[in-house]
C-alpha atoms as a PDB file:
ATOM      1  CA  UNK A   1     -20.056 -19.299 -15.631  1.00  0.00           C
ATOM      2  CA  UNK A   2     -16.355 -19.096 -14.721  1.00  0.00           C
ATOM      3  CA  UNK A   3     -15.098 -16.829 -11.686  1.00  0.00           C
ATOM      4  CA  UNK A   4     -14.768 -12.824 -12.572  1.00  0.00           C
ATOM      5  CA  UNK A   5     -11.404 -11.526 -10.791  1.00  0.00           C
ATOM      6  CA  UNK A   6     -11.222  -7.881 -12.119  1.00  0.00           C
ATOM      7  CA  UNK A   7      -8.572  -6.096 -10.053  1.00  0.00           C
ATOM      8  CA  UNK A   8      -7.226  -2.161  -9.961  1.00  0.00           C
ATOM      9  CA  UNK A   9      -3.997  -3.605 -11.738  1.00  0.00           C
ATOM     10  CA  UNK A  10      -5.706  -4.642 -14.611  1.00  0.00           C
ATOM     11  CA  UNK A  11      -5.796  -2.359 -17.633  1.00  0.00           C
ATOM     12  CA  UNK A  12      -8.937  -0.489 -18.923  1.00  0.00           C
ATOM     13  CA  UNK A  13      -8.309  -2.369 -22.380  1.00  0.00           C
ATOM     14  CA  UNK A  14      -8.137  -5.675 -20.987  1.00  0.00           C
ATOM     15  CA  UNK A  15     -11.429  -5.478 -18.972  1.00  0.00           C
ATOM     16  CA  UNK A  16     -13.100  -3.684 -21.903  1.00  0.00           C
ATOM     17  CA  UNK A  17     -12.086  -6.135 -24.585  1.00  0.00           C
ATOM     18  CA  UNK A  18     -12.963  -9.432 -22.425  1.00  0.00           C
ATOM     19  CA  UNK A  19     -16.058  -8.110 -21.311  1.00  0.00           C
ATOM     20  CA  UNK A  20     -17.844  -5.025 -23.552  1.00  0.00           C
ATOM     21  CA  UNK A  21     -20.504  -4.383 -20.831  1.00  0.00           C
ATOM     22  CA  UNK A  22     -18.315  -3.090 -18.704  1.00  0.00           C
ATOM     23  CA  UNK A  23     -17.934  -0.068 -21.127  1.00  0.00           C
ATOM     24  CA  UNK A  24     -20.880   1.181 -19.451  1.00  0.00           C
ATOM     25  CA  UNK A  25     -18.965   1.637 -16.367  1.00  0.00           C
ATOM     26  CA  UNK A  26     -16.616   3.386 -17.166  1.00  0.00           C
ATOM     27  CA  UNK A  27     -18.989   5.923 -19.619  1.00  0.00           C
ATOM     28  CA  UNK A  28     -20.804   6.475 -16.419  1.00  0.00           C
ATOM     29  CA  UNK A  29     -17.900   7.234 -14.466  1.00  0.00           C
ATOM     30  CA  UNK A  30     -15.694   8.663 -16.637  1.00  0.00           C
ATOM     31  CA  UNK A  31     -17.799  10.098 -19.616  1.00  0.00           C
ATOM     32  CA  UNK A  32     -17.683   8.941 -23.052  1.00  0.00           C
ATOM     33  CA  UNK A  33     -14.756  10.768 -24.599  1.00  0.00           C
ATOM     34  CA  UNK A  34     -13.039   8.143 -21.801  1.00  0.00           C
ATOM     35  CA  UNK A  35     -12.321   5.850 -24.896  1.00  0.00           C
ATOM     36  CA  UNK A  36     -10.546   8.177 -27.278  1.00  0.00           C
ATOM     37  CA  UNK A  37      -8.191   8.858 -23.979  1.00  0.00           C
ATOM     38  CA  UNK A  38      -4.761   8.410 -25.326  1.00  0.00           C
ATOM     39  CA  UNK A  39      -4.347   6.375 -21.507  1.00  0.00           C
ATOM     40  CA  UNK A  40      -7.214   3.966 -22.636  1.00  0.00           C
ATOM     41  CA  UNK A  41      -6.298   0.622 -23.270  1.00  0.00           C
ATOM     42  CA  UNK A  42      -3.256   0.741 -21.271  1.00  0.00           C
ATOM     43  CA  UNK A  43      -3.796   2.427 -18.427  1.00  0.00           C
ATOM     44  CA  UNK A  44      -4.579   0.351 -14.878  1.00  0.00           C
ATOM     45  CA  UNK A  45      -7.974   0.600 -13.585  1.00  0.00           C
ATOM     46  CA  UNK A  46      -6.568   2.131 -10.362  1.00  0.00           C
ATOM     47  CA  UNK A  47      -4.693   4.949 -11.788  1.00  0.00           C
ATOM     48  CA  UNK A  48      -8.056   5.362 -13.880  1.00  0.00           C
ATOM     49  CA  UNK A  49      -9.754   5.918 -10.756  1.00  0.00           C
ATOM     50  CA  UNK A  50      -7.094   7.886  -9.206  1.00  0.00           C
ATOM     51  CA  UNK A  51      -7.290  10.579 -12.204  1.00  0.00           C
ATOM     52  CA  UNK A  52     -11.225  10.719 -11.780  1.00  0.00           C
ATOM     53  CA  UNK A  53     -11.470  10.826  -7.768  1.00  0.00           C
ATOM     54  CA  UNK A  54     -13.254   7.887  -8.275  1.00  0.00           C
ATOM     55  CA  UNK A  55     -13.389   4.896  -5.513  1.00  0.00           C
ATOM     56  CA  UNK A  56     -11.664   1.912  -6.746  1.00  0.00           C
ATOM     57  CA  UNK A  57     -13.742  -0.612  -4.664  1.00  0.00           C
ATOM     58  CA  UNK A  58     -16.882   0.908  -5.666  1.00  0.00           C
ATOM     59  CA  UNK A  59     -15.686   0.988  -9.503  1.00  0.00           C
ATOM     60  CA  UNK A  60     -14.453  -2.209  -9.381  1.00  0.00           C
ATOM     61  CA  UNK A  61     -17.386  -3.627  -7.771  1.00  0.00           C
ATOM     62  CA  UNK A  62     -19.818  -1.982 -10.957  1.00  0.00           C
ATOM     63  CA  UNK A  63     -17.187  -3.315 -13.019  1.00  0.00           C
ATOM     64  CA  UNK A  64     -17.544  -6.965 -11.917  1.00  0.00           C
ATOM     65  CA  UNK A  65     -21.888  -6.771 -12.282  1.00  0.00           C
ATOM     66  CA  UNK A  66     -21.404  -5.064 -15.881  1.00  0.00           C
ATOM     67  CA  UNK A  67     -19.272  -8.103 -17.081  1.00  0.00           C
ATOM     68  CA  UNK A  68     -21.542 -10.867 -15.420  1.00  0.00           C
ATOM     69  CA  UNK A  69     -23.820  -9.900 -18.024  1.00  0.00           C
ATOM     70  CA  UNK A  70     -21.394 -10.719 -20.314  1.00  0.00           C
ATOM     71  CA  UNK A  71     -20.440 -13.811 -18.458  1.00  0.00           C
ATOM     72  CA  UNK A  72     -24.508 -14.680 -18.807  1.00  0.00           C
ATOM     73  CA  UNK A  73     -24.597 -14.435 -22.667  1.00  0.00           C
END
């Protein structure tokens, strides 16, 4: 299983393409219209949480459990 380093610089796309599960997350979060955002995909995770008044260590923290599922497979 390799190391997960998911950061608040790191773009909603990038997290979401390298490790689905983590779509969960942010559905939770952020609701499921999150994905047709025009800001998803490109957006960083921090300003993601910024927009939501959503705590980035917390999110962050979900996001790295959701993708060692992923990591698992």
């Amino acid at each position: 299983m390799s190391a997960l380093n998911i950061t608040g610089d790191m773009t909603t796309g990038e997290v979401t393409t390298k490790w689905p599960a983590t779509k969960e997350v942010f559905s939770k979060h952020f609701g499921s219209s999150c994905f047709t955002c025009p800001a998803f995909g490109s957006e960083p995770i921090s300003i993601a949480c910024s927009m939501h008044s959503t705590d980035l260590n917390m999110f962050v923290g979900e996001l790295v459990a959701a993708a060692q599922k992923d990591e698992q497979k």
